[in-house]
C-alpha atoms as a PDB file:
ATOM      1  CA  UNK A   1    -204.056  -8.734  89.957  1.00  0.00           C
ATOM      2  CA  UNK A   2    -205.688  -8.215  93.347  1.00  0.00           C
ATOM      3  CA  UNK A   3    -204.685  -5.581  96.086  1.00  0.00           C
ATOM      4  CA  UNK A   4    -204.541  -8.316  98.345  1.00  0.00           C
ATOM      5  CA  UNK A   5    -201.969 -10.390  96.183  1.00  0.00           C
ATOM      6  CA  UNK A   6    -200.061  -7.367  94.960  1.00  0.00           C
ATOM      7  CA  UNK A   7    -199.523  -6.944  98.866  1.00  0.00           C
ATOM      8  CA  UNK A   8    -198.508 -10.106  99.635  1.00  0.00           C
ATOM      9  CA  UNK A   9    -195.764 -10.237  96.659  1.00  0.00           C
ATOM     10  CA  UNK A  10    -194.016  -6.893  97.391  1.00  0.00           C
ATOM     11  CA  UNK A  11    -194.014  -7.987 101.420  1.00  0.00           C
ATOM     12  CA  UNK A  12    -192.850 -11.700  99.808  1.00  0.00           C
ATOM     13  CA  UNK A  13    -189.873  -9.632  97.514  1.00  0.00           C
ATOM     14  CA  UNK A  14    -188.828  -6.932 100.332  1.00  0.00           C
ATOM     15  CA  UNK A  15    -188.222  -9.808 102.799  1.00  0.00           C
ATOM     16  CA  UNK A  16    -185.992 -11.868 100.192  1.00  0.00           C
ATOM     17  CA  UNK A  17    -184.331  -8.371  98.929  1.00  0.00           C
ATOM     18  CA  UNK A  18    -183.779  -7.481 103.014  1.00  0.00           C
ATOM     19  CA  UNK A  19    -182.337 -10.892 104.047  1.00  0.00           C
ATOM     20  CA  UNK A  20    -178.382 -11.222 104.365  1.00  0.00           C
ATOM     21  CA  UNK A  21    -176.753 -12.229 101.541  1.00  0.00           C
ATOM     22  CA  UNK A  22    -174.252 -11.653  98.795  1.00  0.00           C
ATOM     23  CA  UNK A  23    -175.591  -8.960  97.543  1.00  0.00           C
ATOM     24  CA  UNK A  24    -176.484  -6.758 100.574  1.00  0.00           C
ATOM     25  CA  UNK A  25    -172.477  -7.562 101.650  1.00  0.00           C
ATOM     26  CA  UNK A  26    -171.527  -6.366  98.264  1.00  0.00           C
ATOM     27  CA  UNK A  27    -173.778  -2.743  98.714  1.00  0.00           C
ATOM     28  CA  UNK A  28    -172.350  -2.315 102.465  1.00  0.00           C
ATOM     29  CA  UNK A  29    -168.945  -2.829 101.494  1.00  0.00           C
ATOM     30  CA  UNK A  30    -168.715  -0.967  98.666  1.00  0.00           C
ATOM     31  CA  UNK A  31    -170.372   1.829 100.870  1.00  0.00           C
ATOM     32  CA  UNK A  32    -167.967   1.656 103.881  1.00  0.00           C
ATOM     33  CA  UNK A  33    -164.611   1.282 101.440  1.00  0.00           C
ATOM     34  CA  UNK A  34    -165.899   3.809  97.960  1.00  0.00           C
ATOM     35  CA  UNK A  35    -168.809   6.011  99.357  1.00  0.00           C
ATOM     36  CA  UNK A  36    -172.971   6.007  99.121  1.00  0.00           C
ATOM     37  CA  UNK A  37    -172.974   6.915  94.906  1.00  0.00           C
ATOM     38  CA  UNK A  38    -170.583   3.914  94.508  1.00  0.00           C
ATOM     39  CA  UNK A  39    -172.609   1.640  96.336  1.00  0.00           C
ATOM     40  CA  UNK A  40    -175.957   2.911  95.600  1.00  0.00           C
ATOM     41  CA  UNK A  41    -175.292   2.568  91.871  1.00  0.00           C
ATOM     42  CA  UNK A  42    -173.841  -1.245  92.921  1.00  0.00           C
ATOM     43  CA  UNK A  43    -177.357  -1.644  94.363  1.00  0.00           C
ATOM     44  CA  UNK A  44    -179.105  -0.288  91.239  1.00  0.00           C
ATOM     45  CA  UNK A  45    -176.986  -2.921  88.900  1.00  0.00           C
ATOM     46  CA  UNK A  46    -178.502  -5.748  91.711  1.00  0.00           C
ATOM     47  CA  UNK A  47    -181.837  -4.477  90.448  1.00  0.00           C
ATOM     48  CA  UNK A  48    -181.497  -4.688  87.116  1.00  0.00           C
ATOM     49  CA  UNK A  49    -180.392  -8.168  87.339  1.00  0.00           C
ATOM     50  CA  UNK A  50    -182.941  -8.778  89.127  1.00  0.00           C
ATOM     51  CA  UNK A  51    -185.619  -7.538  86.554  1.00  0.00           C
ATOM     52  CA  UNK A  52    -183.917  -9.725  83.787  1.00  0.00           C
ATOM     53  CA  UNK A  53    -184.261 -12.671  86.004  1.00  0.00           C
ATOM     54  CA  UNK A  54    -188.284 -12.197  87.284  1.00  0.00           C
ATOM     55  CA  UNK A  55    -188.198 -11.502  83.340  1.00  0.00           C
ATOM     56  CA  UNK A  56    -187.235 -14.652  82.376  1.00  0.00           C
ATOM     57  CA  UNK A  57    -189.570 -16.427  85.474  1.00  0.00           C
ATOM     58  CA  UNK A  58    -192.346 -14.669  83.953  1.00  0.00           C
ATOM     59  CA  UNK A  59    -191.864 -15.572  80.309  1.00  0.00           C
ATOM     60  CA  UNK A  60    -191.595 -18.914  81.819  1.00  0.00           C
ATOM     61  CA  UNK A  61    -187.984 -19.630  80.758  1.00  0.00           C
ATOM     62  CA  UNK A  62    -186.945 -21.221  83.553  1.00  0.00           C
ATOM     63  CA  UNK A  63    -186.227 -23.866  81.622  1.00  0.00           C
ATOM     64  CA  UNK A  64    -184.203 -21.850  79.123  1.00  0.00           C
ATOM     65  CA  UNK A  65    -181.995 -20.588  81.347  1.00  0.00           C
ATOM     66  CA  UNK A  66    -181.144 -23.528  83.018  1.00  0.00           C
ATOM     67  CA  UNK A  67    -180.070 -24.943  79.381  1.00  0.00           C
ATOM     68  CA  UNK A  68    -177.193 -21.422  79.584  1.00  0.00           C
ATOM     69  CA  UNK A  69    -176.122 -22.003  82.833  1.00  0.00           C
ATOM     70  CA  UNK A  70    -173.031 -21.312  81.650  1.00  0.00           C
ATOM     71  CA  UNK A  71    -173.738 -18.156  80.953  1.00  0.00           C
ATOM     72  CA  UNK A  72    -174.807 -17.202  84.421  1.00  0.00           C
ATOM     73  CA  UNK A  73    -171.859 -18.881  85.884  1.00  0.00           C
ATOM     74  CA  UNK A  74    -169.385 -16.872  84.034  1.00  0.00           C
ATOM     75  CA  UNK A  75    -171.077 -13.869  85.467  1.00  0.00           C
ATOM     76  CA  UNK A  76    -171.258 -15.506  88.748  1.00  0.00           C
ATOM     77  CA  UNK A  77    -167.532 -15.738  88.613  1.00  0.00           C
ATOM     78  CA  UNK A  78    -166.376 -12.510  86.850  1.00  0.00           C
ATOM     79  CA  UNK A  79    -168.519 -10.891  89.782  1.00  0.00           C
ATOM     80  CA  UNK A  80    -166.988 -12.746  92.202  1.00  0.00           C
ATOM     81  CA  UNK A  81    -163.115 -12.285  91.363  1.00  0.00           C
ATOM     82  CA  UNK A  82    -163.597  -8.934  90.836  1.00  0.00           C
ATOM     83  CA  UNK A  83    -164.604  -8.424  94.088  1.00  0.00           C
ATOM     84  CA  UNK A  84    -161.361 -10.592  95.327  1.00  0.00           C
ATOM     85  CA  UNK A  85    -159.775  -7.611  93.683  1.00  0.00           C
ATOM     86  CA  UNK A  86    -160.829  -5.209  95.122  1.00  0.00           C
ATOM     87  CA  UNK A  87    -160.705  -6.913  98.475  1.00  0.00           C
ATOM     88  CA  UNK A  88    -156.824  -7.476  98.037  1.00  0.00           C
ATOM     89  CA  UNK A  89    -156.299  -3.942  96.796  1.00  0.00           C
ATOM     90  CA  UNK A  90    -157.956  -2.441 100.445  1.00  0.00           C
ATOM     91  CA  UNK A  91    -155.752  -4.855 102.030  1.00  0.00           C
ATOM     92  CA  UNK A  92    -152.483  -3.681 100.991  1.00  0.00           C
ATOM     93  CA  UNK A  93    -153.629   0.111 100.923  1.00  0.00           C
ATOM     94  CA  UNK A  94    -151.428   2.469 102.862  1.00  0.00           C
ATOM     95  CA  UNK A  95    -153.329   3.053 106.014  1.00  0.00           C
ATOM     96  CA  UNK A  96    -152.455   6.881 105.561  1.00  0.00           C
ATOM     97  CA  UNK A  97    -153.947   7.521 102.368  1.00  0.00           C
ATOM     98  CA  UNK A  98    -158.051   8.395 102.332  1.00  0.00           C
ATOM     99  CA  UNK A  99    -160.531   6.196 102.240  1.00  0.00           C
ATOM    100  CA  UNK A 100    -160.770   6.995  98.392  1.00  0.00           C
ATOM    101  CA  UNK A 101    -157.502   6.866  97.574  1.00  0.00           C
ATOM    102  CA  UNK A 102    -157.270   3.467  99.209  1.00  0.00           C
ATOM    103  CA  UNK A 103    -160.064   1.995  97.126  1.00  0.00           C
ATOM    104  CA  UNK A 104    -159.126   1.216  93.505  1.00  0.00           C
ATOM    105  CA  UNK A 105    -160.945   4.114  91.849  1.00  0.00           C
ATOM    106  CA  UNK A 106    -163.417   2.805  89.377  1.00  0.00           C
ATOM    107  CA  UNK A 107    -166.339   4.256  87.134  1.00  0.00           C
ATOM    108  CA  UNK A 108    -170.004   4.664  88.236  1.00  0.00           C
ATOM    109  CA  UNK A 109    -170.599   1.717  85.175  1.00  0.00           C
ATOM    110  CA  UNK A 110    -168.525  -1.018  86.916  1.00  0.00           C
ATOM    111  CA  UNK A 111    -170.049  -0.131  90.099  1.00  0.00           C
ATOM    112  CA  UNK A 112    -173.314  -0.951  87.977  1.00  0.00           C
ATOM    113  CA  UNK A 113    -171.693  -4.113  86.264  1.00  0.00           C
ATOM    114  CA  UNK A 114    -170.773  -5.557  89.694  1.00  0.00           C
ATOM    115  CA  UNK A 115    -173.815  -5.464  90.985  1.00  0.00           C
ATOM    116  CA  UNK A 116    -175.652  -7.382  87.971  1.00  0.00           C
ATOM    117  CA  UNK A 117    -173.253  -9.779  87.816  1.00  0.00           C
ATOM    118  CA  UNK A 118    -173.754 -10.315  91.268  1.00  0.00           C
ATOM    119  CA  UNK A 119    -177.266 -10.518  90.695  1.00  0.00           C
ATOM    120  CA  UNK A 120    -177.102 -12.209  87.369  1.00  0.00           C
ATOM    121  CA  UNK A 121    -174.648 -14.838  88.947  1.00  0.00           C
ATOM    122  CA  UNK A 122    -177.189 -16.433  91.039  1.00  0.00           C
ATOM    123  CA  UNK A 123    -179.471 -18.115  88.543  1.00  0.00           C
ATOM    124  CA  UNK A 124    -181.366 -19.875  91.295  1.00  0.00           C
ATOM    125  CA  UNK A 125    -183.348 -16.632  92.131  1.00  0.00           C
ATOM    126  CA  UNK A 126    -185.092 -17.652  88.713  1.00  0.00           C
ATOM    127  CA  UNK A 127    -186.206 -20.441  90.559  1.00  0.00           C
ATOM    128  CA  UNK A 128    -187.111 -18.537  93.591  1.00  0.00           C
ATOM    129  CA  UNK A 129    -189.350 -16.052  91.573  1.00  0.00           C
ATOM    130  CA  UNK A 130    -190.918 -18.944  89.199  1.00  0.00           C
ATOM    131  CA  UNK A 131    -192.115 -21.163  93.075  1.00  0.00           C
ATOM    132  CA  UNK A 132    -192.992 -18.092  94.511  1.00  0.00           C
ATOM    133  CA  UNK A 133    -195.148 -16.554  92.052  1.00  0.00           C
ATOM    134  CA  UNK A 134    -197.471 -19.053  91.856  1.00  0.00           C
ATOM    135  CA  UNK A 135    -198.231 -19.332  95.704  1.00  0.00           C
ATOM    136  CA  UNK A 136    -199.089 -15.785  95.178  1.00  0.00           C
ATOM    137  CA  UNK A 137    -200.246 -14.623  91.695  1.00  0.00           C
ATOM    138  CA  UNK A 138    -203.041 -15.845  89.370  1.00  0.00           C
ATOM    139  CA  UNK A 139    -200.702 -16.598  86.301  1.00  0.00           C
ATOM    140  CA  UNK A 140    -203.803 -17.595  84.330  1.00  0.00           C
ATOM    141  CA  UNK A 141    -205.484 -14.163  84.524  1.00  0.00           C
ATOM    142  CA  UNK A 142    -202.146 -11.786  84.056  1.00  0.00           C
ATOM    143  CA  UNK A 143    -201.945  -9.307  81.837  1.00  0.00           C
ATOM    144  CA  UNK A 144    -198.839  -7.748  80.108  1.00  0.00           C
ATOM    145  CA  UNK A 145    -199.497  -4.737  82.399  1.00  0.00           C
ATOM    146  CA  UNK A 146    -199.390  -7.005  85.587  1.00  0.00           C
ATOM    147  CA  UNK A 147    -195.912  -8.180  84.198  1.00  0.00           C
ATOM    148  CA  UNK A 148    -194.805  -5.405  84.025  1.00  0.00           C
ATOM    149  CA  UNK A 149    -196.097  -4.513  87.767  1.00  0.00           C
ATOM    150  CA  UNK A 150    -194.591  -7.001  88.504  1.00  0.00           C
ATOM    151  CA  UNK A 151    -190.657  -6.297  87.335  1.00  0.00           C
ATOM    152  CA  UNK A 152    -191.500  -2.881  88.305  1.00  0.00           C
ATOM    153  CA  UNK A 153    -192.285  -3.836  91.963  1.00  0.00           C
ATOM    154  CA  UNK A 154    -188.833  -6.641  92.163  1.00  0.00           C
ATOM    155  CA  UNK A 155    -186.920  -3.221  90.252  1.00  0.00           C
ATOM    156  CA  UNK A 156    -188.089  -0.504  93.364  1.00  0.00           C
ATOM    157  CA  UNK A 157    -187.621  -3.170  96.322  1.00  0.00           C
ATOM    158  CA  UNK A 158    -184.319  -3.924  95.204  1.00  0.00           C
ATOM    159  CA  UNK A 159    -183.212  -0.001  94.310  1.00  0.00           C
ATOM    160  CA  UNK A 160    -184.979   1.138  97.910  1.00  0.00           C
ATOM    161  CA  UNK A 161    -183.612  -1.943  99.852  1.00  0.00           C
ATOM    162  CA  UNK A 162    -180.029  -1.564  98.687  1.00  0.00           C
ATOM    163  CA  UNK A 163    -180.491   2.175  98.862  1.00  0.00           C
ATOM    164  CA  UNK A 164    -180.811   2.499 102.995  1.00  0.00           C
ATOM    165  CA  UNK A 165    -177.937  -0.224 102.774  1.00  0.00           C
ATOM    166  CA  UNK A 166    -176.204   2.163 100.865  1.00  0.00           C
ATOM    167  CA  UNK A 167    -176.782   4.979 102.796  1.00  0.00           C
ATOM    168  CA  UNK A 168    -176.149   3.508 106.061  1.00  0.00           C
ATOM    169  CA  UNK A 169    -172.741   2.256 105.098  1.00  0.00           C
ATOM    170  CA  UNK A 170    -172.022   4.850 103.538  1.00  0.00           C
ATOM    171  CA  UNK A 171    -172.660   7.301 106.562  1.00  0.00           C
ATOM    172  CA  UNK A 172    -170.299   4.445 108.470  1.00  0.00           C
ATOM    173  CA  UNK A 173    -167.493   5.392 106.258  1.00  0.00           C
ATOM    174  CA  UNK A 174    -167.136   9.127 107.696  1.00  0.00           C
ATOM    175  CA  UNK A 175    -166.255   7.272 110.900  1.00  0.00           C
ATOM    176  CA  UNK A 176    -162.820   6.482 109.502  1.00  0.00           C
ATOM    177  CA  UNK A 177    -160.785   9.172 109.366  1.00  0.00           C
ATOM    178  CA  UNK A 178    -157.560   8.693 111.213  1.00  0.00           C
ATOM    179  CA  UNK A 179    -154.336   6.140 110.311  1.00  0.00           C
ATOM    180  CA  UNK A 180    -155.670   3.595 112.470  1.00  0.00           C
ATOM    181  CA  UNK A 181    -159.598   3.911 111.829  1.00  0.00           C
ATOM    182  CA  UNK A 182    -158.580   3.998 107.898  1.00  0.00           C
ATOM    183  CA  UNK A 183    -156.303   0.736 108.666  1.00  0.00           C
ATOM    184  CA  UNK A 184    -159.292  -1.078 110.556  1.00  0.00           C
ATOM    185  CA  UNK A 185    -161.479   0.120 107.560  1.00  0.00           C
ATOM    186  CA  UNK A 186    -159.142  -1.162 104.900  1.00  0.00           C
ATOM    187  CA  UNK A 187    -158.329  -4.442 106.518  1.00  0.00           C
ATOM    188  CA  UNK A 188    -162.396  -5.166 107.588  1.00  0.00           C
ATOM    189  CA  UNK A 189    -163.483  -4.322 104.120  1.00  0.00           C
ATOM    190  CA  UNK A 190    -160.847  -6.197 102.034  1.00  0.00           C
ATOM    191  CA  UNK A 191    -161.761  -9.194 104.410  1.00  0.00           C
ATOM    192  CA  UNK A 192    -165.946  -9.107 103.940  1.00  0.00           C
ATOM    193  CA  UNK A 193    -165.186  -8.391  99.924  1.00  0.00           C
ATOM    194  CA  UNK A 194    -162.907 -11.267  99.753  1.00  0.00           C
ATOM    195  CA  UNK A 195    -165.739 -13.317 101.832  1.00  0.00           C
ATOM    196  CA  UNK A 196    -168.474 -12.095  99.822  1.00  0.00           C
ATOM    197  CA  UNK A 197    -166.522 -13.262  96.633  1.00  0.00           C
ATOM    198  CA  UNK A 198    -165.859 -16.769  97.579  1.00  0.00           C
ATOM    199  CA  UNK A 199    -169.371 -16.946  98.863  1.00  0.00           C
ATOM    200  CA  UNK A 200    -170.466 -16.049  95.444  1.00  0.00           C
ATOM    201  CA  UNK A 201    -168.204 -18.538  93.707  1.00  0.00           C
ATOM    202  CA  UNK A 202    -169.249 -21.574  96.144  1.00  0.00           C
ATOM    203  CA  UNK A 203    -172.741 -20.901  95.647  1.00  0.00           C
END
């Protein structure tokens, strides 16, 4: 793999990792309502879904995976309900309590599990890595270790992408400390994760 096309595919994955979508709503939301760890961990899950999928684009099982849609879509959904939930739970949180009282209280692994589902519930990103790469990369000539460059570069994008998301929303959520800033918080953050889970489901 050239310098020049090595260059070209991380500025080709940062710009699709950067651009609006369900899974930069899901980081930002999670950071606002639960906290940077909560959300950066969300973001590290998007990653990891994200390897499996270039994975898969890579082996050239495109094809395979289309064959267990099904598969994806139950992620797709799981991902997006639970995120209904936990939209619905900010909403009716008592605008007195904390910011992390009023979030349902979860593990640092369903953080992680929400954001590879969310991740793992788009299978058309398969398709956006396997019409991407060749416009970009020499398939012919790649080696295992290019591969691996490869899932390595889509696996850091995604981690330092989400991360400032993270980080930023997360330095948001020290804005809301009194009754009615929590209340504003609650009832914006319930909305967006509510969005972002129908988004996910229509998509």
């Amino acid at each position: 793999m050239t310098l020049t096309a090595f260059l070209a595919y991380c500025a080709a994955v940062t710009l699709a990792a950067a651009t609006p979508g369900p899974a930069m709503f899901t980081v930002i939301t999670n950071g606002v309502s639960r906290g940077f760890l909560r959300a950066f961990v969300a973001g590290v899950g998007i990653a990891a879904g994200d390897a499996v999928l270039v994975t898969l684009a890579l082996l050239g099982l495109v094809t395979l995976a289309q064959t267990f849609e099904w598969v994806f879509l139950l992620l797709k959904y799981a991902g997006a309900a639970y995120l209904v939930f936990l939209g619905v739970k900010m909403w009716r949180a008592a605008a007195a309590r904390s910011t992390a009282q009023g979030m349902p209280q979860t593990g640092l692994s369903r953080s992680f599990l929400l954001g590879a589902s969310v991740a793992l519930g788009n299978p058309k990103a398969i398709l956006f890595h396997a019409s991407i790469m060749p416009l970009i990369l020499n398939l012919d000539t790649m080696t295992p270790a290019d591969g691996l460059l490869v899932v390595a570069v889509v696996v850091s994008v995604n981690i330092v992408t989400m991360g400032v998301y993270a980080a930023l929303a997360g330095r948001a959520s020290g804005w809301f400390r009194t009754p009615r800033r929590m209340r504003l918080m609650n009832r914006f953050a319930g909305s967006a994760l509510i969005g972002t889970g129908a988004l996910i489901a229509a998509r």
